[in-house]
N, C-alpha and C. Protein backbone atom coordinates (compact mmCIF):
# COMPACT_ATOMS: atom_id res chain seq x y z
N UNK A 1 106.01 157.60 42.74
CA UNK A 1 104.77 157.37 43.46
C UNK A 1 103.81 156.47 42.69
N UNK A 2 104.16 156.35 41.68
CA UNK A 2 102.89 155.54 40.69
C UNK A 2 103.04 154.01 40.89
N UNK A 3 104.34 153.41 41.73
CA UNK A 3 104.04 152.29 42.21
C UNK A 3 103.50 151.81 43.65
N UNK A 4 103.65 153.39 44.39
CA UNK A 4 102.51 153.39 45.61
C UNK A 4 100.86 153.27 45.21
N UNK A 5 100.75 154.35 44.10
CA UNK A 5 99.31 154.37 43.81
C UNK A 5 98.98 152.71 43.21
N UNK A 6 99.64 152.30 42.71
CA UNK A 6 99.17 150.82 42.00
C UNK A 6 99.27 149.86 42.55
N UNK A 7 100.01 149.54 44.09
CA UNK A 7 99.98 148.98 45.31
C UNK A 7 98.46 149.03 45.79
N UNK A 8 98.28 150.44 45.75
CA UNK A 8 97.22 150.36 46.82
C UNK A 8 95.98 150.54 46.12
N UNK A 9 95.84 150.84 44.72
CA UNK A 9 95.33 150.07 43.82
C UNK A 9 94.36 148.67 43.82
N UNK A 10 95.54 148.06 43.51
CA UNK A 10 95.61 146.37 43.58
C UNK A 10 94.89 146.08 45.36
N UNK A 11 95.16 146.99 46.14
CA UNK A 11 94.85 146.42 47.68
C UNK A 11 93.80 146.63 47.85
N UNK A 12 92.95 147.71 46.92
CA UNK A 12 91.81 147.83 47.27
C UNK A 12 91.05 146.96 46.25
N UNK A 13 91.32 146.21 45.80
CA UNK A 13 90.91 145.23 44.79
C UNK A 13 90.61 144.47 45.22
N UNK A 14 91.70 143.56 45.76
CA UNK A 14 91.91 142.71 46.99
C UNK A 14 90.62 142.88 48.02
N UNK A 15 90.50 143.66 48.44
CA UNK A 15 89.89 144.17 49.71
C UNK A 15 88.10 143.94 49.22
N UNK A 16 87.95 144.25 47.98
CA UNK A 16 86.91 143.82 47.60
C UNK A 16 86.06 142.36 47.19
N UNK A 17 87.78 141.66 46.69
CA UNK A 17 87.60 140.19 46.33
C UNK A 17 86.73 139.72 47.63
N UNK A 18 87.79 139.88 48.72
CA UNK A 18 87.55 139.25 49.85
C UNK A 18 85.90 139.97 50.56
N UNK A 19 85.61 140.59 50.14
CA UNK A 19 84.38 140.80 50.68
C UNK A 19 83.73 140.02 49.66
N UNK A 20 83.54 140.07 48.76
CA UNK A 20 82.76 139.70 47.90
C UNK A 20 82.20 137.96 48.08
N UNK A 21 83.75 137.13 48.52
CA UNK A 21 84.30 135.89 48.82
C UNK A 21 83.46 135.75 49.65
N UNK A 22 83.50 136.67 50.99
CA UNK A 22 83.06 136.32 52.61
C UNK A 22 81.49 136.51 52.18
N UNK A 23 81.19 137.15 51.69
CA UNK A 23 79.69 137.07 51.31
C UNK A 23 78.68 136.38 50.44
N UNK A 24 79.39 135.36 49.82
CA UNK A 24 79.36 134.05 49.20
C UNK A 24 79.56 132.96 49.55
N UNK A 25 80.45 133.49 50.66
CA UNK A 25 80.53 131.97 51.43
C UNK A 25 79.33 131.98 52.67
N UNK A 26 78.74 132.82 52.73
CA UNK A 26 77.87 133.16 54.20
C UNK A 26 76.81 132.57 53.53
N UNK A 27 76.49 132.11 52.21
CA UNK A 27 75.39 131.80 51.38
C UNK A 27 75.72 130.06 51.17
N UNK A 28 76.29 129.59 51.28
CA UNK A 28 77.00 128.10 51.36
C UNK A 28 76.10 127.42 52.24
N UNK A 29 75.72 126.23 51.90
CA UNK A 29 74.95 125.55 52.60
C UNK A 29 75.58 123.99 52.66
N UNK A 30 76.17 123.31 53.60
CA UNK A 30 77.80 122.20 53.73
C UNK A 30 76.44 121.12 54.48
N UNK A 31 76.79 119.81 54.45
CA UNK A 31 76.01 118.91 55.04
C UNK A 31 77.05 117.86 55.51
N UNK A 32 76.83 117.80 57.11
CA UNK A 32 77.82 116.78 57.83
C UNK A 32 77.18 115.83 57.93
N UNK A 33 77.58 114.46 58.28
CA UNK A 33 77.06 113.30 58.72
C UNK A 33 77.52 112.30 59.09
N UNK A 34 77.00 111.78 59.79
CA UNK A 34 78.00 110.76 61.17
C UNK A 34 77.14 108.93 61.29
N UNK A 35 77.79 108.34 62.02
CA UNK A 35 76.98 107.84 61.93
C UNK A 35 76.69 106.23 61.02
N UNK A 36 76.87 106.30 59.71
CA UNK A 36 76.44 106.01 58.60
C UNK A 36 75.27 106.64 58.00
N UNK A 37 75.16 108.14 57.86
CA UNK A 37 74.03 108.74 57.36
C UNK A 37 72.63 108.60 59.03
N UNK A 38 73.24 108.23 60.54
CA UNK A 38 72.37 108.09 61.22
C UNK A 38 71.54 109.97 61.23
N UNK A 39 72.96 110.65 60.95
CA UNK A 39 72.66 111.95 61.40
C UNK A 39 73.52 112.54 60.51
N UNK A 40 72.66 114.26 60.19
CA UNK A 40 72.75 114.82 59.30
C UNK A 40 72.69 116.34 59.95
N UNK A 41 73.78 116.99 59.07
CA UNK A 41 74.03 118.12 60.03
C UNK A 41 73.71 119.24 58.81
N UNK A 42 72.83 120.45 58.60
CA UNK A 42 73.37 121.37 57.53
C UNK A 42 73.94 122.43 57.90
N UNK A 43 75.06 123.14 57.85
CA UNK A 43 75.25 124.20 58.56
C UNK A 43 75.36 125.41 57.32
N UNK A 44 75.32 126.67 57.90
CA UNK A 44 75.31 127.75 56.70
C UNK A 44 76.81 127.79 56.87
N UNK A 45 77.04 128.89 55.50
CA UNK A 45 78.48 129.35 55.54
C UNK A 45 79.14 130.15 56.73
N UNK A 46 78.25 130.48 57.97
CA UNK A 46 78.78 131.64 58.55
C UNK A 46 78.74 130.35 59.79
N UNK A 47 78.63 129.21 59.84
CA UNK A 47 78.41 128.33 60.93
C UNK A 47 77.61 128.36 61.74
N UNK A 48 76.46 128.59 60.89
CA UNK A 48 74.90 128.29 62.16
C UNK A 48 74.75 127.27 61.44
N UNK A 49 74.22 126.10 62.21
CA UNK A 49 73.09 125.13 62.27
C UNK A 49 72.09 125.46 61.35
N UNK A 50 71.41 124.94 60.12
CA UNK A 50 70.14 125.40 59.80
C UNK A 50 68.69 124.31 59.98
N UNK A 51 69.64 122.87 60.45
CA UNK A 51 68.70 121.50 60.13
C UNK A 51 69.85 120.74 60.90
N UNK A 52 68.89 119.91 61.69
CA UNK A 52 69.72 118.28 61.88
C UNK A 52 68.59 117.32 61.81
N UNK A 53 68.96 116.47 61.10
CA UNK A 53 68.22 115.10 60.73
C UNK A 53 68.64 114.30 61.82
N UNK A 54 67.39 113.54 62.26
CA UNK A 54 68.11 111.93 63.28
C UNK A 54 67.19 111.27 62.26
N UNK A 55 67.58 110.01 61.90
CA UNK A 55 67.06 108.62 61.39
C UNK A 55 66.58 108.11 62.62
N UNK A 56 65.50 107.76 62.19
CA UNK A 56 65.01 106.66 62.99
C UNK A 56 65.42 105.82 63.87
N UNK A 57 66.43 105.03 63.19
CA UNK A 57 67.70 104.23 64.30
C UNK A 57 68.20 104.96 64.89
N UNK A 58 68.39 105.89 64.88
CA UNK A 58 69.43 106.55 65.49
C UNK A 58 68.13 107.20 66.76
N UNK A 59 66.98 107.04 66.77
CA UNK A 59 66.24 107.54 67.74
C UNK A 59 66.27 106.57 68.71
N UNK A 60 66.53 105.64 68.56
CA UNK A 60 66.35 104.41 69.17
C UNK A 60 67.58 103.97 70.25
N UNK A 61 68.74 104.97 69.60
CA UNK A 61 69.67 105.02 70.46
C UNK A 61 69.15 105.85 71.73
N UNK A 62 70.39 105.26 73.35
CA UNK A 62 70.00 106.38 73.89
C UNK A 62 70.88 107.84 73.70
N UNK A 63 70.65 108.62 74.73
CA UNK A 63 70.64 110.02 74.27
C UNK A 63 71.98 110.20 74.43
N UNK A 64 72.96 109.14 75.16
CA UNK A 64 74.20 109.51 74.94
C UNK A 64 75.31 109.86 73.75
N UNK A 65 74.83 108.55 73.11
CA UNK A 65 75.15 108.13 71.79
C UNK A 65 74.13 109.08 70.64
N UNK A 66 72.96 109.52 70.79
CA UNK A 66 73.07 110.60 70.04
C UNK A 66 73.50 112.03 69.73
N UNK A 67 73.80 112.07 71.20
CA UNK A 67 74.47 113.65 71.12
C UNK A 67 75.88 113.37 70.70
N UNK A 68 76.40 112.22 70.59
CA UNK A 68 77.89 112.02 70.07
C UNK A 68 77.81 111.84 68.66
N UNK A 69 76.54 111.30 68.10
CA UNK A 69 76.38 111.51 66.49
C UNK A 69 76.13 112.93 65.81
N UNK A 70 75.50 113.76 66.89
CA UNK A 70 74.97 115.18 66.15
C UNK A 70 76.45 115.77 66.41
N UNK A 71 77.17 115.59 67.69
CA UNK A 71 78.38 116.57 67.92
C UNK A 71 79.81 116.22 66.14
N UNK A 72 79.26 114.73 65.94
CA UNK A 72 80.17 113.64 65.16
C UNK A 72 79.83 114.65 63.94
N UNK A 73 78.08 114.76 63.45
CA UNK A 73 77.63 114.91 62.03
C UNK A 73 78.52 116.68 62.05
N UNK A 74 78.41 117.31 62.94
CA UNK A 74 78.47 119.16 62.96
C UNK A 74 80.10 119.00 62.77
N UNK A 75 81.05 118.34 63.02
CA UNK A 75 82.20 118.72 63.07
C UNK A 75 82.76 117.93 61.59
N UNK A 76 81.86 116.85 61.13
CA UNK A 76 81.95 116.80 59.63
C UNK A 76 81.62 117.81 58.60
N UNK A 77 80.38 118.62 59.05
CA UNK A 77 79.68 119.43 58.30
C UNK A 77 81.02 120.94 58.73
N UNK A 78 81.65 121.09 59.60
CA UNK A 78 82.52 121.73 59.65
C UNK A 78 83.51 122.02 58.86
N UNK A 79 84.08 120.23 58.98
CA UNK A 79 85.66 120.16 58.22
C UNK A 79 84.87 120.29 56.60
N UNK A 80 83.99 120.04 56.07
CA UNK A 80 83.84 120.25 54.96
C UNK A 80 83.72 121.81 54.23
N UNK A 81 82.97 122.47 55.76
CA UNK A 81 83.02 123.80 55.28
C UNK A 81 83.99 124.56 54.47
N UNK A 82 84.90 124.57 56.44
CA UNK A 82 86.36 124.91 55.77
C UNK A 82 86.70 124.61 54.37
N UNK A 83 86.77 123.05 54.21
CA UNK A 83 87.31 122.99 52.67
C UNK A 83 86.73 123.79 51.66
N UNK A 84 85.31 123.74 51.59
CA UNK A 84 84.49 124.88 50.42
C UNK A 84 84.94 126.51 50.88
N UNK A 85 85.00 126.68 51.51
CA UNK A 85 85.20 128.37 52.01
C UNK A 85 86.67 128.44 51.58
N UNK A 86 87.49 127.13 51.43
CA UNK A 86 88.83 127.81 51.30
C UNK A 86 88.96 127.80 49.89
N UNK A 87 88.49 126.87 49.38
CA UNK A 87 88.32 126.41 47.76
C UNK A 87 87.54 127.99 46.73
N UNK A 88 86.68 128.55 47.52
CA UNK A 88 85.91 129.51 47.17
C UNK A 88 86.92 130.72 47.25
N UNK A 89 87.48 130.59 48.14
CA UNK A 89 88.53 132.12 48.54
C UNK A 89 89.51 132.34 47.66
N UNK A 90 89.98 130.46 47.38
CA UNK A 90 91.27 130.89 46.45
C UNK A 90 90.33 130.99 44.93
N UNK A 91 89.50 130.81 44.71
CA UNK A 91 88.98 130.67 43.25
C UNK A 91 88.65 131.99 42.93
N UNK A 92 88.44 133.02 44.03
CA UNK A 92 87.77 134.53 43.82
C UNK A 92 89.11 135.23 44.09
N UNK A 93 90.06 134.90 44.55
CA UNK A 93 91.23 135.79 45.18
C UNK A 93 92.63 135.28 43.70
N UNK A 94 92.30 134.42 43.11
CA UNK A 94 93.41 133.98 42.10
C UNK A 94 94.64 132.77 42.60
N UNK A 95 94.27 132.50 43.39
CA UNK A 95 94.93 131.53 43.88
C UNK A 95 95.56 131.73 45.18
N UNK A 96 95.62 133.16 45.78
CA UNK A 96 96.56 133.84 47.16
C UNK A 96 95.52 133.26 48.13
N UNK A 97 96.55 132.51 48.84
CA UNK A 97 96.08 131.85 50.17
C UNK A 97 96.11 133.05 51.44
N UNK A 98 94.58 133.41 51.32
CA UNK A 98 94.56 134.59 52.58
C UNK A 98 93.24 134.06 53.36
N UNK A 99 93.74 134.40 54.68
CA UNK A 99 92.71 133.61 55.41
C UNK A 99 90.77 134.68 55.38
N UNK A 100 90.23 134.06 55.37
CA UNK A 100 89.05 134.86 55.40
C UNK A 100 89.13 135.41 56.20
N UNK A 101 89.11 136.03 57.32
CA UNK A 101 88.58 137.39 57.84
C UNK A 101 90.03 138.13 57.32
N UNK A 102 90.85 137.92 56.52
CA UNK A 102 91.69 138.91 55.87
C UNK A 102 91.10 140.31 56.16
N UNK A 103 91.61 141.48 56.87
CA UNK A 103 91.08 142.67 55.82
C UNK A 103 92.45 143.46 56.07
N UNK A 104 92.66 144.18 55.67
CA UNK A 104 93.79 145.41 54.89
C UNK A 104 93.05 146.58 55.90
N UNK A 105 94.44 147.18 56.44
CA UNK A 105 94.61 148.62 57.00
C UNK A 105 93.53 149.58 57.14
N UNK A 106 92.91 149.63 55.98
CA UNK A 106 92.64 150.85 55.05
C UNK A 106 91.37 150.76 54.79
C-alpha cells in the first residue's frame, strides 16, 4: 500500500501546483495589438478585457475597420496568453504538460 499512499501523495501535490498555477495566471496581464500598434488590447489572465487603446488613426477609420482591429488586437492578446499560461503551468508543474483546468478525482 505505500505505493498507493505515495501516488496519491504526489496527486495531491499536483493538485495544489495547479491551483496555485491557475491563480497566478488569473493575475497575468498579456497585451494584443493589431494594426501596427493602431490598437491595443490588455486582457487579464482569466480573459476579461481590462483596456483597449484606439490611436488616433485608427479613429479616423470607419467603424468597420475598427472593430476588425479591436477583434485583430484581442485574438493577439489571446494567442499570447495562451503562450504565458502555458509557459507558467509547465514552469510550476516541472515540466508535465497538463492542461489548466486539470483537476484530479479527489
Amino acid at each position: 500500500m505505500t505505493n498507493f499512499s505515495d501516488m496519491l501523495s504526489k496527486a495531491k501535490e499536483m493538485q495544489k501546483k495547479m491551483k496555485e498555477a491557475q491563480e497566478l495566471i488569473k493575475k497575468i496581464e498579456i497585451e494584443g495589438k493589431s494594426g501596427g500598434n493602431l490598437v491595443k488590447v490588455i486582457l487579464t489572465g482569466d480573459y476579461e478585457i481590462k483596456s483597449i487603446e484606439i490611436s488616433d488613426a485608427a479613429k479616423k477609420e470607419n467603424q468597420e475597420i475598427i472593430n476588425d482591429l479591436i477583434i485583430a488586437a484581442y485574438n493577439n492578446a489571446k494567442d499570447n496568453l495562451k503562450k504565458k499560461s502555458s509557459e507558467e503551468l509547465s514552469r510550476l508543474t516541472g515540466g508535465l504538460n497538463l492542461p489548466l483546468d486539470f483537476k484530479l478525482p479527489f
